[in-house]
PDB file of N, CA and C in Angstrom:
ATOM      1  N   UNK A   1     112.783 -26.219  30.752  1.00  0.00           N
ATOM      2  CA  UNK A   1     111.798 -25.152  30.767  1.00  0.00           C
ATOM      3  C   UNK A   1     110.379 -25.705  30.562  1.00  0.00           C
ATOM      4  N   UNK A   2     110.153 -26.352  29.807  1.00  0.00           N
ATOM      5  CA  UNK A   2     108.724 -27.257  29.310  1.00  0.00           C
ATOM      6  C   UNK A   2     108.517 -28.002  30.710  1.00  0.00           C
ATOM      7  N   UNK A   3     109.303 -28.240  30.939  1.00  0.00           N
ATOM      8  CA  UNK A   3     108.757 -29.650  32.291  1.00  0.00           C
ATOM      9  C   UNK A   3     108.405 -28.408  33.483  1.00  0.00           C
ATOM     10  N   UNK A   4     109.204 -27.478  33.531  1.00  0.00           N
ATOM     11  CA  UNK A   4     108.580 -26.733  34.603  1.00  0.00           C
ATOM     12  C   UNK A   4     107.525 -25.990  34.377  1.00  0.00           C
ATOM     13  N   UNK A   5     107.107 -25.620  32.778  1.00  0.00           N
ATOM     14  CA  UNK A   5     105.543 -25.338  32.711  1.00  0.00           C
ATOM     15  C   UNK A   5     104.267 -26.350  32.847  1.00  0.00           C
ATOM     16  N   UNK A   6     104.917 -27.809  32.780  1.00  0.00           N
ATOM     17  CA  UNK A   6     103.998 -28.423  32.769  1.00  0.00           C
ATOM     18  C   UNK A   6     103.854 -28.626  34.510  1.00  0.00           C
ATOM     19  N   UNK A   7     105.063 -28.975  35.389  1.00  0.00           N
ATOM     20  CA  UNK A   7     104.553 -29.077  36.421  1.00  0.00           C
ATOM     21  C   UNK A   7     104.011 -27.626  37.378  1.00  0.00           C
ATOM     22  N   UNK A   8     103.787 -26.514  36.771  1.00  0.00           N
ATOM     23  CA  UNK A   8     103.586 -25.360  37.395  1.00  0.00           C
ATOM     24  C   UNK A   8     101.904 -25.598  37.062  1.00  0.00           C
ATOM     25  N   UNK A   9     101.228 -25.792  35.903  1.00  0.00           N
ATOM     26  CA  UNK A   9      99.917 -25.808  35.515  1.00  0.00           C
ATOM     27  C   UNK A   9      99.623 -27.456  35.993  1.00  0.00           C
ATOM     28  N   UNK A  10      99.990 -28.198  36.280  1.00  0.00           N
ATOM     29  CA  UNK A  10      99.292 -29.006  37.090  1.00  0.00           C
ATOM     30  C   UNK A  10      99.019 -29.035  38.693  1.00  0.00           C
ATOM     31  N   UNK A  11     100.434 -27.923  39.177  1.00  0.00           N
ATOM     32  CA  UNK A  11      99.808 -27.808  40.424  1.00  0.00           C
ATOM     33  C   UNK A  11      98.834 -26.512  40.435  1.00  0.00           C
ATOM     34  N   UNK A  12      98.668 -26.013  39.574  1.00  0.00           N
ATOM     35  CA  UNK A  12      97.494 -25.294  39.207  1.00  0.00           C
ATOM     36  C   UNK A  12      96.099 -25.476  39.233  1.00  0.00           C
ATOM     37  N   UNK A  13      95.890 -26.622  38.117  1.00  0.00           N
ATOM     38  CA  UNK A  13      95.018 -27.330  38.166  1.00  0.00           C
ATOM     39  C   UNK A  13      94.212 -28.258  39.265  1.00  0.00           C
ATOM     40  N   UNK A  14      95.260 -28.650  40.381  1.00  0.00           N
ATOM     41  CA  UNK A  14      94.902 -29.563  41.524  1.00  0.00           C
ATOM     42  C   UNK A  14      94.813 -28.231  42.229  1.00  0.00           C
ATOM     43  N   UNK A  15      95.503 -27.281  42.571  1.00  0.00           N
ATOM     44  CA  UNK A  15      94.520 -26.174  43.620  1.00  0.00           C
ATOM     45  C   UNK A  15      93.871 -25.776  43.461  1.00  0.00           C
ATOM     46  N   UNK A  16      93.360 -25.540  41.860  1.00  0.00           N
ATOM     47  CA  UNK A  16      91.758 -25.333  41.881  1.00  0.00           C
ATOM     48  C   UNK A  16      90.918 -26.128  42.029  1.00  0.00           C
ATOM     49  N   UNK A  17      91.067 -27.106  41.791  1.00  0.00           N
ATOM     50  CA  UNK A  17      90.408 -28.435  41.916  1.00  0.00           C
ATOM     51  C   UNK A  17      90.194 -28.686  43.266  1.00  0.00           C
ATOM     52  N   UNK A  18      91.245 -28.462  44.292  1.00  0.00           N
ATOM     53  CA  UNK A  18      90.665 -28.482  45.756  1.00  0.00           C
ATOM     54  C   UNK A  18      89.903 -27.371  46.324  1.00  0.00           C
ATOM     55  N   UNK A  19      90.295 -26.283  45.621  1.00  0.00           N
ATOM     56  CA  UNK A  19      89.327 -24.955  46.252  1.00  0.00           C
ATOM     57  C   UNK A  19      87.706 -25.292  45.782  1.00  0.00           C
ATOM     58  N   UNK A  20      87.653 -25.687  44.941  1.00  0.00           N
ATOM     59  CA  UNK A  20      86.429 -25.727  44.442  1.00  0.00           C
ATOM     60  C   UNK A  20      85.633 -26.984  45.169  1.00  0.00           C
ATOM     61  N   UNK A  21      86.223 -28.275  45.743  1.00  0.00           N
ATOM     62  CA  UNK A  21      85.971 -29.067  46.943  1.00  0.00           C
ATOM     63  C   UNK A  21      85.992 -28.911  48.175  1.00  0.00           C
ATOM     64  N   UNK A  22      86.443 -27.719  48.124  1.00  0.00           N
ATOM     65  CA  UNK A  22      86.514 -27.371  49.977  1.00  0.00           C
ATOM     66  C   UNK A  22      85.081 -26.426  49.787  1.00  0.00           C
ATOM     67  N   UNK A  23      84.591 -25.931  48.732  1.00  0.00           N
ATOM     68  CA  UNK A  23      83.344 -25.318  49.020  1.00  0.00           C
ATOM     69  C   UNK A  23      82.239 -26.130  49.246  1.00  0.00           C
ATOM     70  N   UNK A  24      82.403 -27.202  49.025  1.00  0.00           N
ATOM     71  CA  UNK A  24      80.702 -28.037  49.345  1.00  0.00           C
ATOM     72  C   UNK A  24      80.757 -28.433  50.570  1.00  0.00           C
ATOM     73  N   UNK A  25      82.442 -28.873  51.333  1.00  0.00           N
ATOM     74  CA  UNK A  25      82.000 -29.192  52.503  1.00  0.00           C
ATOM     75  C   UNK A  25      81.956 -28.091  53.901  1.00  0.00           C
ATOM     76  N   UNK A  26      81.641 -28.827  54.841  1.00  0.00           N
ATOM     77  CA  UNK A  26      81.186 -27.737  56.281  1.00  0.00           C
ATOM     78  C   UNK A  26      82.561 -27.941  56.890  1.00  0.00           C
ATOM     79  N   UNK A  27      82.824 -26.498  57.883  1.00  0.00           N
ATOM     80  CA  UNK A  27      83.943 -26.642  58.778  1.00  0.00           C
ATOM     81  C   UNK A  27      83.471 -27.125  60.000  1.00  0.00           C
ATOM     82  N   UNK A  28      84.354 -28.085  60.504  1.00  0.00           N
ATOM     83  CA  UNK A  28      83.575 -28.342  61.969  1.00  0.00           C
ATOM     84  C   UNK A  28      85.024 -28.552  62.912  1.00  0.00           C
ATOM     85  N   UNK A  29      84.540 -27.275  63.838  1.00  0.00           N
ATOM     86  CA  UNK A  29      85.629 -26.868  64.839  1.00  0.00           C
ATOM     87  C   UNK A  29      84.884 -27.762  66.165  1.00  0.00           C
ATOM     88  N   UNK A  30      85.709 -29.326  66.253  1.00  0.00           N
ATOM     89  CA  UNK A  30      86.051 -30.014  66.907  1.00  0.00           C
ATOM     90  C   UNK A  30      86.738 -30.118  68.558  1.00  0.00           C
ATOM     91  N   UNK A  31      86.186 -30.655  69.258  1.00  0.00           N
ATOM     92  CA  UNK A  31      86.987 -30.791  70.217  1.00  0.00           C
ATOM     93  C   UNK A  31      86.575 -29.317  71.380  1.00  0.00           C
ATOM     94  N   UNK A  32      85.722 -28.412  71.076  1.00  0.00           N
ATOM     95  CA  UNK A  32      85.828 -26.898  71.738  1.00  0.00           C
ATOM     96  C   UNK A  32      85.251 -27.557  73.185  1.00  0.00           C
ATOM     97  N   UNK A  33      85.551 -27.762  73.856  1.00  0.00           N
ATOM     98  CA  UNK A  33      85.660 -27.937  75.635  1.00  0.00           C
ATOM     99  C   UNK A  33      84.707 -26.862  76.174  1.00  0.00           C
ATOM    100  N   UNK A  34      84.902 -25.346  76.183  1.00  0.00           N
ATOM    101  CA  UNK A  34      84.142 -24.671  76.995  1.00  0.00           C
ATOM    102  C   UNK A  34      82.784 -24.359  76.791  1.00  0.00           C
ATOM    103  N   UNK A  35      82.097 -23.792  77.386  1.00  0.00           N
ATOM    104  CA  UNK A  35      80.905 -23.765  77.511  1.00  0.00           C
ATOM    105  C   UNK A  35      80.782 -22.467  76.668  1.00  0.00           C
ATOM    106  N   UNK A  36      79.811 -22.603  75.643  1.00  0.00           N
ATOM    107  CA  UNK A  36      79.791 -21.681  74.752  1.00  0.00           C
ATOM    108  C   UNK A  36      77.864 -20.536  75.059  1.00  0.00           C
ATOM    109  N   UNK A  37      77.766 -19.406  75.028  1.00  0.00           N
ATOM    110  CA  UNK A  37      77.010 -18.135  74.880  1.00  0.00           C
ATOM    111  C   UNK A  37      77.179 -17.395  73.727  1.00  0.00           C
ATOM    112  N   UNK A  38      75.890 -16.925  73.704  1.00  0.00           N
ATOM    113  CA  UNK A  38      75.785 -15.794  72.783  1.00  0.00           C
ATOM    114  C   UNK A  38      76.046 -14.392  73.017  1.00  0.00           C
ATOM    115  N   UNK A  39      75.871 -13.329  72.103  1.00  0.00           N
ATOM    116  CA  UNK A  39      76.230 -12.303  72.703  1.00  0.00           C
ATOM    117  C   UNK A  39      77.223 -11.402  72.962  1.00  0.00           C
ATOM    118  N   UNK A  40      77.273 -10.431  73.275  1.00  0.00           N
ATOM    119  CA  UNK A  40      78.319  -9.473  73.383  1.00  0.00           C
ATOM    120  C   UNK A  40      79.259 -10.135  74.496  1.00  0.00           C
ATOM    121  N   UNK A  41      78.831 -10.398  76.049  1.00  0.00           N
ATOM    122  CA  UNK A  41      79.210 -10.520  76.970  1.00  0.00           C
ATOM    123  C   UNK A  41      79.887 -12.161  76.689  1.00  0.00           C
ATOM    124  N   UNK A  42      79.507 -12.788  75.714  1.00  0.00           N
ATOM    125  CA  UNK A  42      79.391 -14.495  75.907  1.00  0.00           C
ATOM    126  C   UNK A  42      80.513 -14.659  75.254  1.00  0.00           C
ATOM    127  N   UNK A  43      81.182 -16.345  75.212  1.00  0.00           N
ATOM    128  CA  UNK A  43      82.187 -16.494  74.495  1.00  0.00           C
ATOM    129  C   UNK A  43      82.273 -16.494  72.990  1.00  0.00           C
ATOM    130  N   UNK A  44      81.088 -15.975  72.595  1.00  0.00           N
ATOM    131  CA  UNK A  44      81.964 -15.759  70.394  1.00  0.00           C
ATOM    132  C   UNK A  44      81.115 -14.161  70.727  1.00  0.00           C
ATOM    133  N   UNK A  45      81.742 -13.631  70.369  1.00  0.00           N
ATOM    134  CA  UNK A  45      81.821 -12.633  69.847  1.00  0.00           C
ATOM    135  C   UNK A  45      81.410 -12.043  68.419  1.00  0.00           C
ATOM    136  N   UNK A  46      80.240 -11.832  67.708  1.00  0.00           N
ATOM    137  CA  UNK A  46      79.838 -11.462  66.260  1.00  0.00           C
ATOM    138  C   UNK A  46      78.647 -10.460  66.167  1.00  0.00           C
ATOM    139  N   UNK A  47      78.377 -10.117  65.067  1.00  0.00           N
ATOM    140  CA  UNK A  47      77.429  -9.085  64.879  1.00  0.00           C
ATOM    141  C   UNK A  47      76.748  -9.209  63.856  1.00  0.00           C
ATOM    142  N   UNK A  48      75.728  -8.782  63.325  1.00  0.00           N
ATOM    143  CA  UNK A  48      75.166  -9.506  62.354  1.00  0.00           C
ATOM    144  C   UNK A  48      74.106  -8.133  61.764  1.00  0.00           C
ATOM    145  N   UNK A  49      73.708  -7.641  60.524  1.00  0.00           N
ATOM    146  CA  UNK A  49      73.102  -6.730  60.442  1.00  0.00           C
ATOM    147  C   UNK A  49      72.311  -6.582  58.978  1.00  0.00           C
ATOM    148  N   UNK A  50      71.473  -5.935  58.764  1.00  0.00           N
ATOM    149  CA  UNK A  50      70.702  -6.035  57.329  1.00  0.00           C
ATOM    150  C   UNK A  50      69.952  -7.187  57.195  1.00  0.00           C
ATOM    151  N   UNK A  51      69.787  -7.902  58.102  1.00  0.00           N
ATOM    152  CA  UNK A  51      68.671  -8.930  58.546  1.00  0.00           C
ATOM    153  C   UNK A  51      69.392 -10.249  58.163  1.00  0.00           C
ATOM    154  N   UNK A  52      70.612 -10.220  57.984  1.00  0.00           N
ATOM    155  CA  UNK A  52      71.482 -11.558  58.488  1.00  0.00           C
ATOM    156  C   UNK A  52      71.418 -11.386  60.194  1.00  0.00           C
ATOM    157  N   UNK A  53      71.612 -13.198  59.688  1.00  0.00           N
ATOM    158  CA  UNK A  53      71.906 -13.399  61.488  1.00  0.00           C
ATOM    159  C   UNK A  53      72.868 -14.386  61.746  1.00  0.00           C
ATOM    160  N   UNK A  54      72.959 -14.808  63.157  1.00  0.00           N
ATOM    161  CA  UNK A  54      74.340 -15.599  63.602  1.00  0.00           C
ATOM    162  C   UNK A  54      73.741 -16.177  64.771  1.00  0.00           C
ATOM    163  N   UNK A  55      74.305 -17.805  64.986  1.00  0.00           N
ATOM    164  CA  UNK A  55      73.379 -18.711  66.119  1.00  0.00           C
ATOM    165  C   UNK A  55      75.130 -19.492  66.215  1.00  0.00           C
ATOM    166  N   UNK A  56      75.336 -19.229  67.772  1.00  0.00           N
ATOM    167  CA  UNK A  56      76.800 -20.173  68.263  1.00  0.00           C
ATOM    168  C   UNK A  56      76.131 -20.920  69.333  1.00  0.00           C
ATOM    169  N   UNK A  57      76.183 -22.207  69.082  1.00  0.00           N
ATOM    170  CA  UNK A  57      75.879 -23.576  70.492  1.00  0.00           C
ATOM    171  C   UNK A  57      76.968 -24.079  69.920  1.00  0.00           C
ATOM    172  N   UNK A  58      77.053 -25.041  71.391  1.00  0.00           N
ATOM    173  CA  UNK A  58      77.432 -26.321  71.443  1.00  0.00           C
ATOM    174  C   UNK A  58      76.691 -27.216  70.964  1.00  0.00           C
ATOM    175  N   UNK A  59      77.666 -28.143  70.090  1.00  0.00           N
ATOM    176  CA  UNK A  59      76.783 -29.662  69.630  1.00  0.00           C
ATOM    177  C   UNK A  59      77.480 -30.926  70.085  1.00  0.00           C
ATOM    178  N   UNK A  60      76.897 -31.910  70.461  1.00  0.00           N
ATOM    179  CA  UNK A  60      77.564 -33.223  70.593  1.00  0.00           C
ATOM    180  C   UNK A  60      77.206 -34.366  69.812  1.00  0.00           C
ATOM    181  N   UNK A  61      76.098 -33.843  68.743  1.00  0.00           N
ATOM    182  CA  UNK A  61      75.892 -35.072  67.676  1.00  0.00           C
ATOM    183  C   UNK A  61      76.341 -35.070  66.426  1.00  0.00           C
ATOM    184  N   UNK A  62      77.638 -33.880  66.626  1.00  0.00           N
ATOM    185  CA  UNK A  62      78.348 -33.370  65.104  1.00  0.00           C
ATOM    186  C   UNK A  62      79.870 -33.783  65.165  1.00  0.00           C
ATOM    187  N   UNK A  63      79.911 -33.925  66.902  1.00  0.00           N
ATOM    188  CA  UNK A  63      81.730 -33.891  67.053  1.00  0.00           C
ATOM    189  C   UNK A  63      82.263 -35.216  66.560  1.00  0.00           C
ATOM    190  N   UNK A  64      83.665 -35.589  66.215  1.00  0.00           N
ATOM    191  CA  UNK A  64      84.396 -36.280  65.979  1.00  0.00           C
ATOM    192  C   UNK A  64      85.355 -36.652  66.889  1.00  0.00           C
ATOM    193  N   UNK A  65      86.102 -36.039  67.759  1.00  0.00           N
ATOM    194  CA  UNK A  65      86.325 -36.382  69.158  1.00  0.00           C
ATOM    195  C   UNK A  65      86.322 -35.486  70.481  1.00  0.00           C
ATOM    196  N   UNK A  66      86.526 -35.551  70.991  1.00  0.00           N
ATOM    197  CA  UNK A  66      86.039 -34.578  72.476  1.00  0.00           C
ATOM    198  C   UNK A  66      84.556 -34.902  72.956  1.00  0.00           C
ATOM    199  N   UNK A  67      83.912 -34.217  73.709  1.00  0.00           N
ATOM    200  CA  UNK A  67      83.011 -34.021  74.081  1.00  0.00           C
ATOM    201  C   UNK A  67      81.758 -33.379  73.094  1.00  0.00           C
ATOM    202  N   UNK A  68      82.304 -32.097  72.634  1.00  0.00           N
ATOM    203  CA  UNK A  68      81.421 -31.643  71.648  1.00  0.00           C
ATOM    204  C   UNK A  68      82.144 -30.743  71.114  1.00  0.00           C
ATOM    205  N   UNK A  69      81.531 -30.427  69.419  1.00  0.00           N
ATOM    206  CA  UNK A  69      82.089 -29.548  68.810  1.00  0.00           C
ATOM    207  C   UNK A  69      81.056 -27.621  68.923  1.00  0.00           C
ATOM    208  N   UNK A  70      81.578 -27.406  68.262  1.00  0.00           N
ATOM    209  CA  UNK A  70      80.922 -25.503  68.033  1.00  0.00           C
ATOM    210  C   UNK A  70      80.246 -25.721  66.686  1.00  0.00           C
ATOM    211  N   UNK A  71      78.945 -25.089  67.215  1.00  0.00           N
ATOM    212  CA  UNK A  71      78.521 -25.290  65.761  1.00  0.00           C
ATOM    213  C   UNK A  71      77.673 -23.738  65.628  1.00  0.00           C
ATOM    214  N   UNK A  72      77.711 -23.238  64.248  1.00  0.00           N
ATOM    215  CA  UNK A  72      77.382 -22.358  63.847  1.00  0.00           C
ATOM    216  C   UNK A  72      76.468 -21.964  62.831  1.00  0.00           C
ATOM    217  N   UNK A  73      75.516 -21.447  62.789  1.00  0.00           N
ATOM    218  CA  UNK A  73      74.320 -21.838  61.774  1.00  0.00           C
ATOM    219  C   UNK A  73      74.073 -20.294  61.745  1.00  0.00           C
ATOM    220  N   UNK A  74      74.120 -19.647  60.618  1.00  0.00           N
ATOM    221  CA  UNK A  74      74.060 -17.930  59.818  1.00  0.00           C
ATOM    222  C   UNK A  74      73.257 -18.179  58.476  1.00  0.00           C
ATOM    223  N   UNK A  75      72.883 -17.194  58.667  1.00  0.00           N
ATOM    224  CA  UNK A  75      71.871 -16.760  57.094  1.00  0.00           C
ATOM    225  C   UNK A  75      72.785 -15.447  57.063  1.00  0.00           C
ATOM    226  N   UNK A  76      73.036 -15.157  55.879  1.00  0.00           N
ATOM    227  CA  UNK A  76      73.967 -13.972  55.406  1.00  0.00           C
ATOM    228  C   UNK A  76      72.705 -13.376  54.355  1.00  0.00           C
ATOM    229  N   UNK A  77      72.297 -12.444  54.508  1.00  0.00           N
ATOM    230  CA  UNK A  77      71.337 -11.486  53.554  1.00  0.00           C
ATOM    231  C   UNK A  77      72.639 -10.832  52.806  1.00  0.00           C
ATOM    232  N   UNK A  78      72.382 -10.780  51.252  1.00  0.00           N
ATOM    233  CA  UNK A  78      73.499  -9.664  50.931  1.00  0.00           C
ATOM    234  C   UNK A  78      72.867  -7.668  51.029  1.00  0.00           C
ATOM    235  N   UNK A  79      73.363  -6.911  50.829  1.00  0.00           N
ATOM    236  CA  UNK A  79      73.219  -5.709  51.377  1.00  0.00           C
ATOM    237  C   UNK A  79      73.782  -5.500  52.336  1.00  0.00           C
TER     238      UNK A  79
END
């Protein structure tokens, strides 16, 4: 019983420990091939309102392999 509280609060401890490291770094969706637009009509699809906003290009000085990755750059206002 003891050994399984101890190994229950250490994998405790290491998933918080990674949640709290996955917040400093950036996601970078790799490898996206098609030709990316803005917009309703374009390929991402988002909306943005209360004076946040939302910017989808293509980048090729961020990717890791392919051609280029998606990159996404938002200001989120709260309200």
């Amino acid at each position: 019983m003891m050994k399984r509280m101890i190994v229950l609060a250490a994998a405790l401890v290491l998933g918080l420990a990674g949640l709290c490291f996955a917040a400093d770094n950036n996601l970078l969706l790799d490898d996206f091939e098609i030709s990316v637009s803005n917009g309703p009509e374009g390929t991402v699809d988002f909306g943005a309102g209360n004076g946040s906003s939302v910017a989808v290009s293509q980048a090729t000085d961020i990717k890791n392999t392919g051609n280029q990755a998606l990159k996404v750059v938002y200001d989120a206002v709260p309200g």
